[in-house]
Protein backbone atom coordinates (compact mmCIF):
# COMPACT_ATOMS: atom_id res chain seq x y z
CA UNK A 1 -13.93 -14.64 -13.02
CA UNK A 2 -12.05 -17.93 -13.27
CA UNK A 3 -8.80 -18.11 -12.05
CA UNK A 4 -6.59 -20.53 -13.68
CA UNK A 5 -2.57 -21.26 -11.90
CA UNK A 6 -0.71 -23.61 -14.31
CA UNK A 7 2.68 -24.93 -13.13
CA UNK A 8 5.36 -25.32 -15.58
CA UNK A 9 7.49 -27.89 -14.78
CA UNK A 10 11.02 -27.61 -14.46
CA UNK A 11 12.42 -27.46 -18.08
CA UNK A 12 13.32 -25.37 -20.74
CA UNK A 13 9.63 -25.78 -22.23
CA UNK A 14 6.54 -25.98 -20.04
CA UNK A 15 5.59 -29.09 -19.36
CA UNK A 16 2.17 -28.68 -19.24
CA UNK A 17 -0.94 -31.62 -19.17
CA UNK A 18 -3.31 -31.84 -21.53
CA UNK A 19 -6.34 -29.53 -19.26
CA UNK A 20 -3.53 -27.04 -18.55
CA UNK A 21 -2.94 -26.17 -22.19
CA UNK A 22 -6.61 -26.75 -23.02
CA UNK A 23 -7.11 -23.70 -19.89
CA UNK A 24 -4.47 -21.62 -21.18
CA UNK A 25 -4.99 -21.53 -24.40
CA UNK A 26 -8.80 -20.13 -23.57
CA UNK A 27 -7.51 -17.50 -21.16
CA UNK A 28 -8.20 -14.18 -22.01
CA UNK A 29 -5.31 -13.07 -20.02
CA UNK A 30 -1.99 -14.23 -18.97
CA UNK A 31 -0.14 -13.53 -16.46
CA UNK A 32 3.87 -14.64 -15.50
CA UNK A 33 7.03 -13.78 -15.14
CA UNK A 34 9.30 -12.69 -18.06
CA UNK A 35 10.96 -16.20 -17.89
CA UNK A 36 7.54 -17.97 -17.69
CA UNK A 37 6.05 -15.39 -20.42
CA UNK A 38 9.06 -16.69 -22.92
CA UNK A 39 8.46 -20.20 -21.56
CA UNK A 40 4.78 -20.01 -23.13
CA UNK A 41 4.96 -17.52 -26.32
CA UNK A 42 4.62 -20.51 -28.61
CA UNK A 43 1.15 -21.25 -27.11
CA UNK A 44 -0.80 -18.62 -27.02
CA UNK A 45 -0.96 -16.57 -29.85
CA UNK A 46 -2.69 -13.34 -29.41
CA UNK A 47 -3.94 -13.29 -26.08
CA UNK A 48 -2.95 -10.85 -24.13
CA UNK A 49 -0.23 -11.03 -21.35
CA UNK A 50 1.20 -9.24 -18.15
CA UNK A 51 4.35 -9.29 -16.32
CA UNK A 52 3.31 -10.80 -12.49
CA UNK A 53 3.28 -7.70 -10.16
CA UNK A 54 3.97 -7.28 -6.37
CA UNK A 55 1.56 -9.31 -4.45
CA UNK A 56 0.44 -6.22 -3.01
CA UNK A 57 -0.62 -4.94 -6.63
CA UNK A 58 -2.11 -8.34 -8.02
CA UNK A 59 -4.99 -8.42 -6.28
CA UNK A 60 -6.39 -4.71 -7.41
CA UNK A 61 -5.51 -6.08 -11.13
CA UNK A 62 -7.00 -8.97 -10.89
CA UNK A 63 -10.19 -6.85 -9.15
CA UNK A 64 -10.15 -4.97 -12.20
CA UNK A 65 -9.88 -7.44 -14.58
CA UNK A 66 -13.16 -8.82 -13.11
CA UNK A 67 -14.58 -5.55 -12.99
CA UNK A 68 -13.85 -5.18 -16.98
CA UNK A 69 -15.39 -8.43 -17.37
CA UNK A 70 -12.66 -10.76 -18.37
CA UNK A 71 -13.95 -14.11 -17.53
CA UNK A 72 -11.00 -15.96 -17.12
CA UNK A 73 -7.20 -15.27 -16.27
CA UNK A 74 -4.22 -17.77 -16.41
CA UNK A 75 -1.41 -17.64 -14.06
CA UNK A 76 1.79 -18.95 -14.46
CA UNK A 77 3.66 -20.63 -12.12
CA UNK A 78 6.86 -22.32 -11.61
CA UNK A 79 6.76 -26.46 -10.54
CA UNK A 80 3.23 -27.03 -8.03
CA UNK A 81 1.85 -24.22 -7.37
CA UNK A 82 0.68 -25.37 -3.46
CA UNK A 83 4.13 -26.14 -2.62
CA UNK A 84 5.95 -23.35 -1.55
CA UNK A 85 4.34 -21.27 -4.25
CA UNK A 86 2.08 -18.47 -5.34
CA UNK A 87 -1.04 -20.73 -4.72
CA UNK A 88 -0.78 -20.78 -1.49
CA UNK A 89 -1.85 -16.77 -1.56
CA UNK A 90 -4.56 -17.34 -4.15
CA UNK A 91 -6.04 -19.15 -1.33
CA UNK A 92 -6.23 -16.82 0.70
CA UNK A 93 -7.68 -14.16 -0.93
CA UNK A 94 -10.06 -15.65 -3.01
CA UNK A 95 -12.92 -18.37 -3.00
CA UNK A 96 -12.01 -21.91 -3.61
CA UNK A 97 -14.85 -22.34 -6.31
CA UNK A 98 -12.99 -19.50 -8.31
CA UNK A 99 -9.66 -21.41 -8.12
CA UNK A 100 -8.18 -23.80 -10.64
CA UNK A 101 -4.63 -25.24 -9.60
CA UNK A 102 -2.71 -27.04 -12.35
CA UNK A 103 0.65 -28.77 -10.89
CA UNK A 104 3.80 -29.76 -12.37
CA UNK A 105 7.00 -31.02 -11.23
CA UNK A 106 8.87 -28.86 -8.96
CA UNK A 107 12.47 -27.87 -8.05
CA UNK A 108 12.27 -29.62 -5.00
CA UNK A 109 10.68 -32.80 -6.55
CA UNK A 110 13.75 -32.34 -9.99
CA UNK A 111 16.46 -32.17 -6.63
CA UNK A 112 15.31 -35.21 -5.31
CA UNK A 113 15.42 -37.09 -8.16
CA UNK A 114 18.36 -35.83 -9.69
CA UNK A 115 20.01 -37.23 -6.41
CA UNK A 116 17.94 -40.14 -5.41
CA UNK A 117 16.06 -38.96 -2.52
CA UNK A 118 12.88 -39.96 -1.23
CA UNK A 119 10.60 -36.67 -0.86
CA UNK A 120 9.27 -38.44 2.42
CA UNK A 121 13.02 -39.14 3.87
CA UNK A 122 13.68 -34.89 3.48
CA UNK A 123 12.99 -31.71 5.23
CA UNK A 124 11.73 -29.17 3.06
CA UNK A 125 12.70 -25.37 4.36
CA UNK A 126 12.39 -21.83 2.05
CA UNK A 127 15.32 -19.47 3.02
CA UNK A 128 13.71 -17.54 -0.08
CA UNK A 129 12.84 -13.71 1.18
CA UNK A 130 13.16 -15.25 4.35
CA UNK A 131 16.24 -14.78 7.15
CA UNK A 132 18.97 -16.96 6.75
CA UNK A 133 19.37 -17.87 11.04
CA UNK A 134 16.04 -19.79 10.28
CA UNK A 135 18.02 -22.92 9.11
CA UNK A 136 19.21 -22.88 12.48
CA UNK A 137 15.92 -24.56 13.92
CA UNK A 138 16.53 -27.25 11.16
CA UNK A 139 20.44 -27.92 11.53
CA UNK A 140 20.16 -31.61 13.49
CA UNK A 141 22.20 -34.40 13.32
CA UNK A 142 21.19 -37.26 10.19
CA UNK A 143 18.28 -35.23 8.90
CA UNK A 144 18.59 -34.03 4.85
CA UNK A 145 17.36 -30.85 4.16
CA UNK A 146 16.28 -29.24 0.94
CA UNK A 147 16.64 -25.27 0.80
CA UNK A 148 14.89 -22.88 -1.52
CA UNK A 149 17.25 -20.15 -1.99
CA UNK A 150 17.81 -16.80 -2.43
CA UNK A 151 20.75 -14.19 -3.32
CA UNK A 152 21.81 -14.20 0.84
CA UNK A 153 21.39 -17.65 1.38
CA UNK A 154 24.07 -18.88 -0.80
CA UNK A 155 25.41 -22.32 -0.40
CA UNK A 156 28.73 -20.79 1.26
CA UNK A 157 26.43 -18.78 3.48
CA UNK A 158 24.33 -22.08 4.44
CA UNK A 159 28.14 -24.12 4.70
CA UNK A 160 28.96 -21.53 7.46
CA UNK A 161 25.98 -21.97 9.16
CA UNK A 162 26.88 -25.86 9.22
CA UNK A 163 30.34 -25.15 10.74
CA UNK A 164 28.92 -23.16 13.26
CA UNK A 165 26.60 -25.53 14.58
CA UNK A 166 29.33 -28.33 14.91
CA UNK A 167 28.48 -30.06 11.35
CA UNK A 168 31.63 -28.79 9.45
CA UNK A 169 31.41 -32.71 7.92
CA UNK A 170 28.22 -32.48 5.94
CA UNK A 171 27.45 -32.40 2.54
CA UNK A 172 25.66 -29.75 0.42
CA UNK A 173 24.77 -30.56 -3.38
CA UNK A 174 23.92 -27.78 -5.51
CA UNK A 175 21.47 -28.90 -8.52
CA UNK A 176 21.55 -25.45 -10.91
CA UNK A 177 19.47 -24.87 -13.75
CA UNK A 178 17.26 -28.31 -13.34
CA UNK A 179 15.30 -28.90 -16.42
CA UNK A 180 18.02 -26.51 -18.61
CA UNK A 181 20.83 -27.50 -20.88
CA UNK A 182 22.99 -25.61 -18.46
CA UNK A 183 21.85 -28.31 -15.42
CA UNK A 184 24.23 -29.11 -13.60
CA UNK A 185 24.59 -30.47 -9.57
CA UNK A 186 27.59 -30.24 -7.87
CA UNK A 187 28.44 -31.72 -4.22
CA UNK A 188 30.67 -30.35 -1.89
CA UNK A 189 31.80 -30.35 1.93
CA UNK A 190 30.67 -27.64 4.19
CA UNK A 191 34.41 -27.24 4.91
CA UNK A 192 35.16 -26.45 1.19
CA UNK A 193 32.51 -24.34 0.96
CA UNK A 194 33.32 -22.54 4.13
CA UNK A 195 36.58 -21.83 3.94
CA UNK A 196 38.68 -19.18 5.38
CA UNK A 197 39.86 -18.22 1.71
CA UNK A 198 37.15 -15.55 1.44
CA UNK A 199 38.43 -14.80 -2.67
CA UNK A 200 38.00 -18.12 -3.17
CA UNK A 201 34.19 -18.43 -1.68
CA UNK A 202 33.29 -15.39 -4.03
CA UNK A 203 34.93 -17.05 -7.41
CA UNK A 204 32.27 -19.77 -6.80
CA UNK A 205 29.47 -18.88 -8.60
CA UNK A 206 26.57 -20.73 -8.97
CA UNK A 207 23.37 -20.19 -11.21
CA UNK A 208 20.13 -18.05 -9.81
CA UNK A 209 18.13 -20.82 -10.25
CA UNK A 210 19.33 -23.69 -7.65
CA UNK A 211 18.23 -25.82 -5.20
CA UNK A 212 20.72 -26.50 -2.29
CA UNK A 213 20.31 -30.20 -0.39
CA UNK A 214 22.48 -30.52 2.45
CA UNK A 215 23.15 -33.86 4.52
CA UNK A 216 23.90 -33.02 7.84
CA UNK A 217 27.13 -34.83 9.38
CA UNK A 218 29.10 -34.31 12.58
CA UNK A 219 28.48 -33.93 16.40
CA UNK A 220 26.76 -31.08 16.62
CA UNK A 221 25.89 -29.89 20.40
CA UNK A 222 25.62 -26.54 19.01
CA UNK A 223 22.05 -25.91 18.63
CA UNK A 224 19.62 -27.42 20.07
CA UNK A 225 17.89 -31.13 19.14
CA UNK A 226 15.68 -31.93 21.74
CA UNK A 227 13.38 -30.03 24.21
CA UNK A 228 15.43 -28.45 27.33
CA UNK A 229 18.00 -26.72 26.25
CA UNK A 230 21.09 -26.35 28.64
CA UNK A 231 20.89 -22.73 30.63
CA UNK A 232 24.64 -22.16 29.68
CA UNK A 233 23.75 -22.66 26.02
CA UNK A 234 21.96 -19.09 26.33
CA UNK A 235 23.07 -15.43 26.51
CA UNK A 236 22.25 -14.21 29.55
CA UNK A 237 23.00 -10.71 32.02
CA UNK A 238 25.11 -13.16 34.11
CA UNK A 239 27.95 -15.60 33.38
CA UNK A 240 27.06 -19.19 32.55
CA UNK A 241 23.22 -18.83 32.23
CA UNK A 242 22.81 -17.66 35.64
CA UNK A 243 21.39 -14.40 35.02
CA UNK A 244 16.82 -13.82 34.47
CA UNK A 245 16.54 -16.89 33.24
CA UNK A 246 13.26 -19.71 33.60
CA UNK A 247 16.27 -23.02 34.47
CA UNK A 248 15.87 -26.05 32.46
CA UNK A 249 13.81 -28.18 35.06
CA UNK A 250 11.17 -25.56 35.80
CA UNK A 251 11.38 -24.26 31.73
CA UNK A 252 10.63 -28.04 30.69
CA UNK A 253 7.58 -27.92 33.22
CA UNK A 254 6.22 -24.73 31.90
CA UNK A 255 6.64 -26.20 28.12
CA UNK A 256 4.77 -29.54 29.07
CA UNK A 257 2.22 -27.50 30.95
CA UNK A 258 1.54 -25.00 27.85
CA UNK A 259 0.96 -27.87 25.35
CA UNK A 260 1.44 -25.45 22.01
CA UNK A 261 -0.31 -26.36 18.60
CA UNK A 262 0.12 -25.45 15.00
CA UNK A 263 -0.66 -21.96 14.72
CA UNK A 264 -0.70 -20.68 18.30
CA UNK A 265 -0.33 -17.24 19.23
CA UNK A 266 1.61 -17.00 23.15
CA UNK A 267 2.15 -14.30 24.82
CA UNK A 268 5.00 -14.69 27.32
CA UNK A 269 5.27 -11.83 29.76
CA UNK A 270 8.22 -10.65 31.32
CA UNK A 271 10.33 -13.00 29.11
CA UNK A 272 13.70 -11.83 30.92
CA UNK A 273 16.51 -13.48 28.59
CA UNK A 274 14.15 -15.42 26.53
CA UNK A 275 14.63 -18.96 28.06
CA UNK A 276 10.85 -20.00 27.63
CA UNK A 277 10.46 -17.80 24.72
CA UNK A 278 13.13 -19.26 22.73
CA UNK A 279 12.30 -22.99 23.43
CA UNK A 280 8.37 -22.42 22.67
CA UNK A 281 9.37 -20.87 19.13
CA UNK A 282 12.35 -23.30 18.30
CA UNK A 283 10.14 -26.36 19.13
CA UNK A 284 7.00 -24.96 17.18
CA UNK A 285 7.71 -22.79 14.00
CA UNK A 286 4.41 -22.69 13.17
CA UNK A 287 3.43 -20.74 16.26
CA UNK A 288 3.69 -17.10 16.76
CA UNK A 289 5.88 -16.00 20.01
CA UNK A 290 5.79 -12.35 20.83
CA UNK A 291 8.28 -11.90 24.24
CA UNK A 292 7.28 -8.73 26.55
CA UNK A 293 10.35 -7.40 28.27
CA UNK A 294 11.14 -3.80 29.88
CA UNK A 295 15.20 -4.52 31.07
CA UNK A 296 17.36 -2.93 28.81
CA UNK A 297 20.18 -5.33 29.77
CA UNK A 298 18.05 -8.46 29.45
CA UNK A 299 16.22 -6.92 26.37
CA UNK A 300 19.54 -7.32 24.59
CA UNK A 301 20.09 -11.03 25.58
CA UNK A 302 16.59 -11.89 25.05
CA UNK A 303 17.53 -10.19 20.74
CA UNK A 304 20.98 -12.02 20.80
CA UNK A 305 19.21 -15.73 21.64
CA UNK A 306 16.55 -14.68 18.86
CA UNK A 307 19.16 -14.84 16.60
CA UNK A 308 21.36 -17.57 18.08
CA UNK A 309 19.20 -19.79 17.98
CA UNK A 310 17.39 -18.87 14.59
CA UNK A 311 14.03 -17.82 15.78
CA UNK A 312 14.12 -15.16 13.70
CA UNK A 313 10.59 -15.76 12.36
CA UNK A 314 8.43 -16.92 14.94
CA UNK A 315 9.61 -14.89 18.17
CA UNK A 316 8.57 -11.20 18.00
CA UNK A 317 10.18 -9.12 21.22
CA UNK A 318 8.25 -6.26 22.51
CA UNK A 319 10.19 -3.60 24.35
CA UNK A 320 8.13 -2.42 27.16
CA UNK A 321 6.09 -3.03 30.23
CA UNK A 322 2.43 -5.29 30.50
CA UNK A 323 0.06 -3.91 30.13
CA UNK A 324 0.79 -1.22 27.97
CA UNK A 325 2.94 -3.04 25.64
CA UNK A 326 -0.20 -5.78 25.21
CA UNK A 327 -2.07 -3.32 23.53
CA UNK A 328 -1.10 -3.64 20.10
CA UNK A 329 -0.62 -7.54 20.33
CA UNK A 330 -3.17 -9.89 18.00
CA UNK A 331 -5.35 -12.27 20.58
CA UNK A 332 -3.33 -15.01 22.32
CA UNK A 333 -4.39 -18.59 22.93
CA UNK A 334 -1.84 -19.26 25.49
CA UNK A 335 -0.06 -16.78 27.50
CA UNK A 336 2.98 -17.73 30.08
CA UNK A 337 3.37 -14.53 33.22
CA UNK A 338 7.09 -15.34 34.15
CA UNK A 339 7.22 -11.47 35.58
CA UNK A 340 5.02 -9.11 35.82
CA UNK A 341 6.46 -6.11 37.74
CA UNK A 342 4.17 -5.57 40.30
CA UNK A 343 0.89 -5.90 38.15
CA UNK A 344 0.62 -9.88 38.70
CA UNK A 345 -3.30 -9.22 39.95
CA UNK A 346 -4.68 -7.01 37.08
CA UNK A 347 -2.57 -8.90 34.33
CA UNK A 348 -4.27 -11.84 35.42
CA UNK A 349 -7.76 -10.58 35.06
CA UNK A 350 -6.96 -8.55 31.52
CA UNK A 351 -5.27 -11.92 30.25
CA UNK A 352 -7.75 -14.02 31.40
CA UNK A 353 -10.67 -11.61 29.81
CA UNK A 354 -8.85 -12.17 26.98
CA UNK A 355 -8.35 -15.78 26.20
CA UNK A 356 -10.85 -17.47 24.14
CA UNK A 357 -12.48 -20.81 25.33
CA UNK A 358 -9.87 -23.56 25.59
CA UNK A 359 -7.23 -20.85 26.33
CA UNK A 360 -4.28 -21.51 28.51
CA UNK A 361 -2.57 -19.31 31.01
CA UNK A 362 0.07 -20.05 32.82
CA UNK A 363 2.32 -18.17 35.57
CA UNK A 364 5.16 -18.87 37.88
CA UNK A 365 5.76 -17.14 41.42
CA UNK A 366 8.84 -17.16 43.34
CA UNK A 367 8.30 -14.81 45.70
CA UNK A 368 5.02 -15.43 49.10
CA UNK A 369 3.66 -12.16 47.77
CA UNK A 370 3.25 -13.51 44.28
CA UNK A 371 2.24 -17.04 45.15
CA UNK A 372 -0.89 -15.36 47.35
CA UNK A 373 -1.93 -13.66 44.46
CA UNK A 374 -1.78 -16.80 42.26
CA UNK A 375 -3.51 -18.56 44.66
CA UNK A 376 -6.33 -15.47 45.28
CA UNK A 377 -6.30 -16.10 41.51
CA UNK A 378 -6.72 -19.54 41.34
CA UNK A 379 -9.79 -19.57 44.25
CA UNK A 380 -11.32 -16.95 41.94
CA UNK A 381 -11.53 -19.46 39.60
CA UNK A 382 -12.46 -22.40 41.84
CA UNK A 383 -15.50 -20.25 43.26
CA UNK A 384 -16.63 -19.61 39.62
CA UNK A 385 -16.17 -22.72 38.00
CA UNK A 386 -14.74 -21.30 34.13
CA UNK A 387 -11.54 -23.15 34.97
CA UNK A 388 -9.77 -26.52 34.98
CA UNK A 389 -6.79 -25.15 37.18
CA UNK A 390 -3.84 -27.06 38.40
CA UNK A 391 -0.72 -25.82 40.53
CA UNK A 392 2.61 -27.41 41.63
CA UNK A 393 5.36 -26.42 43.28
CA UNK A 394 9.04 -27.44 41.94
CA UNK A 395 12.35 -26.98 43.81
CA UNK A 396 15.49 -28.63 42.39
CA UNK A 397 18.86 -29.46 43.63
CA UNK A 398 21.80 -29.89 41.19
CA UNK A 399 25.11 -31.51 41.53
CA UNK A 400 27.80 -29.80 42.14
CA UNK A 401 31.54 -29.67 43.62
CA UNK A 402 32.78 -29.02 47.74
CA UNK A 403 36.10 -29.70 48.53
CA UNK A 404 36.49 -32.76 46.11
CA UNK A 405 32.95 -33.94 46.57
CA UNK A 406 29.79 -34.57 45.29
CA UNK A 407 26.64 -32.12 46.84
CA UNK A 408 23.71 -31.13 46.05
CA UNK A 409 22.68 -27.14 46.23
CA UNK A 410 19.09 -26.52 46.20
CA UNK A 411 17.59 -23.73 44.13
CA UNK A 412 14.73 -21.57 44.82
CA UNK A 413 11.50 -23.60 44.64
CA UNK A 414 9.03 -22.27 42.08
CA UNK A 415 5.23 -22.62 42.55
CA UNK A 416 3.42 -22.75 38.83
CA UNK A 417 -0.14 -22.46 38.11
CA UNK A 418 -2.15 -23.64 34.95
CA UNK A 419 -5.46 -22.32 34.14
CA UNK A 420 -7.38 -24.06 31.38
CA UNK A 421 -10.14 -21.91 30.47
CA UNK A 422 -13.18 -23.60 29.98
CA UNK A 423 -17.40 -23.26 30.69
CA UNK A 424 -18.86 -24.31 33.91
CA UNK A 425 -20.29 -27.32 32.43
CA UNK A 426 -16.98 -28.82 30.83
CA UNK A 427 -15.38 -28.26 34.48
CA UNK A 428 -17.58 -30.22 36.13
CA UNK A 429 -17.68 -32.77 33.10
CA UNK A 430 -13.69 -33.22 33.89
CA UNK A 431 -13.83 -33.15 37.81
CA UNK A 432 -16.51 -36.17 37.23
CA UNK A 433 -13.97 -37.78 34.83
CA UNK A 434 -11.00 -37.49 37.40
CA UNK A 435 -13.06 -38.58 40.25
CA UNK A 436 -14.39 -41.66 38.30
């Protein structure tokens, strides 16, 4: 069975190419919204059609409908379908040489245009069925974002986010109905749409179908814009980010050290308040964080900088101790042991059992008795050659006040140890490398 998912443009009418209609027309079923059903009724005559289902349901009628021998099925779809669309799920759950993808112009493209923005000057981010604290990893100074909405991320709700983070000056434009006679785009101030007057916030209504731009204005210093964020800036179970909490320096080193890519799983393990957590899922959405912590107290900071700091979809925390709480965890690539609760030696070995070829672990030790069993740890590795291992040991001294003048007070140094997994081969490959 063919599968055929035609984009419709952003208008009143599909605006369909000449293959499209040629595909849809053929179809011997049709499926769409109700909105997208009306938008086609003129075209297709007699062929049957069905309301689009829950994802969850689609794919057992679509199994049927292959199983009743129907040869080939048109789905319709609003703007490009592989941009923030339903094609995107096709792909996954069905084989590319039974895929047909028919684009259009989307919202996001009609927004752009409508207000003279280059697609390759924006930031593209979908609030839709998604939480609204996520726009908090995009809220930086000078960048222009363009939101796909739904009924809780209204552009009031996004203004207040703005204020929040220090950029009560930016602009949000509203473009509502694109492609309708109703269109319309309307610009405002995140002030305006802010404002204390909560009567007034709920007479503005705007139109289900909108795209919300926002140019973001003002100082900021809020959230976050650059790797290493200040300890203060986080919740912790001790005034002024001095509570169980990795510090800035030694945080920055562990970031550097665990070199995330697109689509990493990490495990970090004891994550205390979240420091590391937080910063490896606010600098890389498209890794999955899951935070192991037992402390009730820091438990509770570790869920209030999730949400401060608009990790909401990338940082999963784990209540409980390693290693029970590992068991139900998918695979990590990369896996940071900034406490372990006694269990440092056997959460090395499970962890390291566990990481696939090119895996990274990485650990920190404060205390003699855990720096022994890093090091017993990293000779282990040494002796058997799987390993491209490297260890420091940081101590830093910040600047602070004495009777009127300058000083320096040390903190406690912190020994941290990277293990690269790797075959016996590739290790000696890069000791040769380094020594030549």
């Amino acid at each position: 069975m063919q599968l055929h998912i035609i984009g419709l443009g952003v208008a009143e009418q599909a605006q369909l190419s000449a293959d499209a209609l040629v595909v849809l027309q053929a179809a011997d079923r049709v499926i769409g919204s109700e909105r997208q059903l009306e938008t086609v009724a003129g075209l297709l005559g007699s062929t049957p059609t069905m309301q689009l289902p829950k994802l969850a349901a689609l794919k057992e009628l679509l199994t049927n409908y292959a199983n009743d021998g129907v040869q080939s099925v048109a789905v319709l779809a609003s703007g490009d379908p592989l941009y923030y669309g339903i094609g995107a799920w096709f792909g996954r759950q069905f084989s590319a040489e039974n895929l047909h993808f028919y684009p259009a112009v989307s919202s996001i493209q009609a927004a752009c245009h409508r207000l003279g923005l280059s697609l390759q000057d924006v930031e593209v981010l979908s609030l839709h069925g998604r939480p609204v604290e996520k726009i908090r990893t995009r809220l930086k100074r000078n960048r222009t974002l363009v939101i796909l909405t739904d009924k809780q991320s209204t552009p009031q709700v996004l203004a207040q986010e703005c204020v929040a983070a220090g950029f009560a000056a930016s602009t949000l434009s509203v473009c509502e109905a694109l492609g309708y006679s109703s269109e319309q785009v309307r610009t405002f101030t995140a002030t305006e749409l802010a404002g204390e007057n909560t009567d007034e916030r709920a007479e503005l209504a705007f139109d289900p179908l909108h795209v919300t731009v926002i140019h973001v204005k003002g100082v900021g210093g809020v959230l976050p814009e650059f790797p290493g964020i200040p300890d203060h800036n986080f919740v912790t179970d001790r005034p002024n980010g001095a509570g169980m909490i990795t510090k800035r320096e030694i945080r920055l080193s562990i970031l550097s050290l665990m070199q995330l890519a697109k689509g990493d799983c990490v495990w970090d393990i004891g994550a205390g308040c979240g420091g590391v957590a937080v910063e490896l899922a606010y600098w890389n959405p498209d890794s999955q964080i899951h935070a192991i912590e037992h402390h009730a107290d820091r438990l509770r900071c570790l869920q209030a900088n999730r949400e401060k700091f608009g990790v909401v979809s990338n940082l999963n925390v784990i209540a409980g101790r390693a290693p029970d709480a590992l068991a139900d965890l998918p695979v990590p690539d990369k896996v940071f042991i900034g406490g372990s609760g006694g269990e440092l030696p056997g959460l090395l070995t499970q962890v390291w059992e566990l990481l696939p070829e090119h895996g990274v672990l990485v650990a920190s030790a404060v205390t003699e008795r855990s720096k022994h069993q890093l090091l017993d740890f990293y000779d282990a590795r040494m002796k058997k050659g799987d390993s491209y291992s490297q260890t420091m040991q940081l101590s830093v001294s910040r600047g602070d006040q004495l009777v009127g003048q300058l000083m320096y007070r040390p903190t406690l140094p912190v020994t941290l140890f990277c293990f690269h997994k790797a075959t016996v081969v590739e290790d000696v490959e890069h000791t040769e490398r380094v020594a030549g």
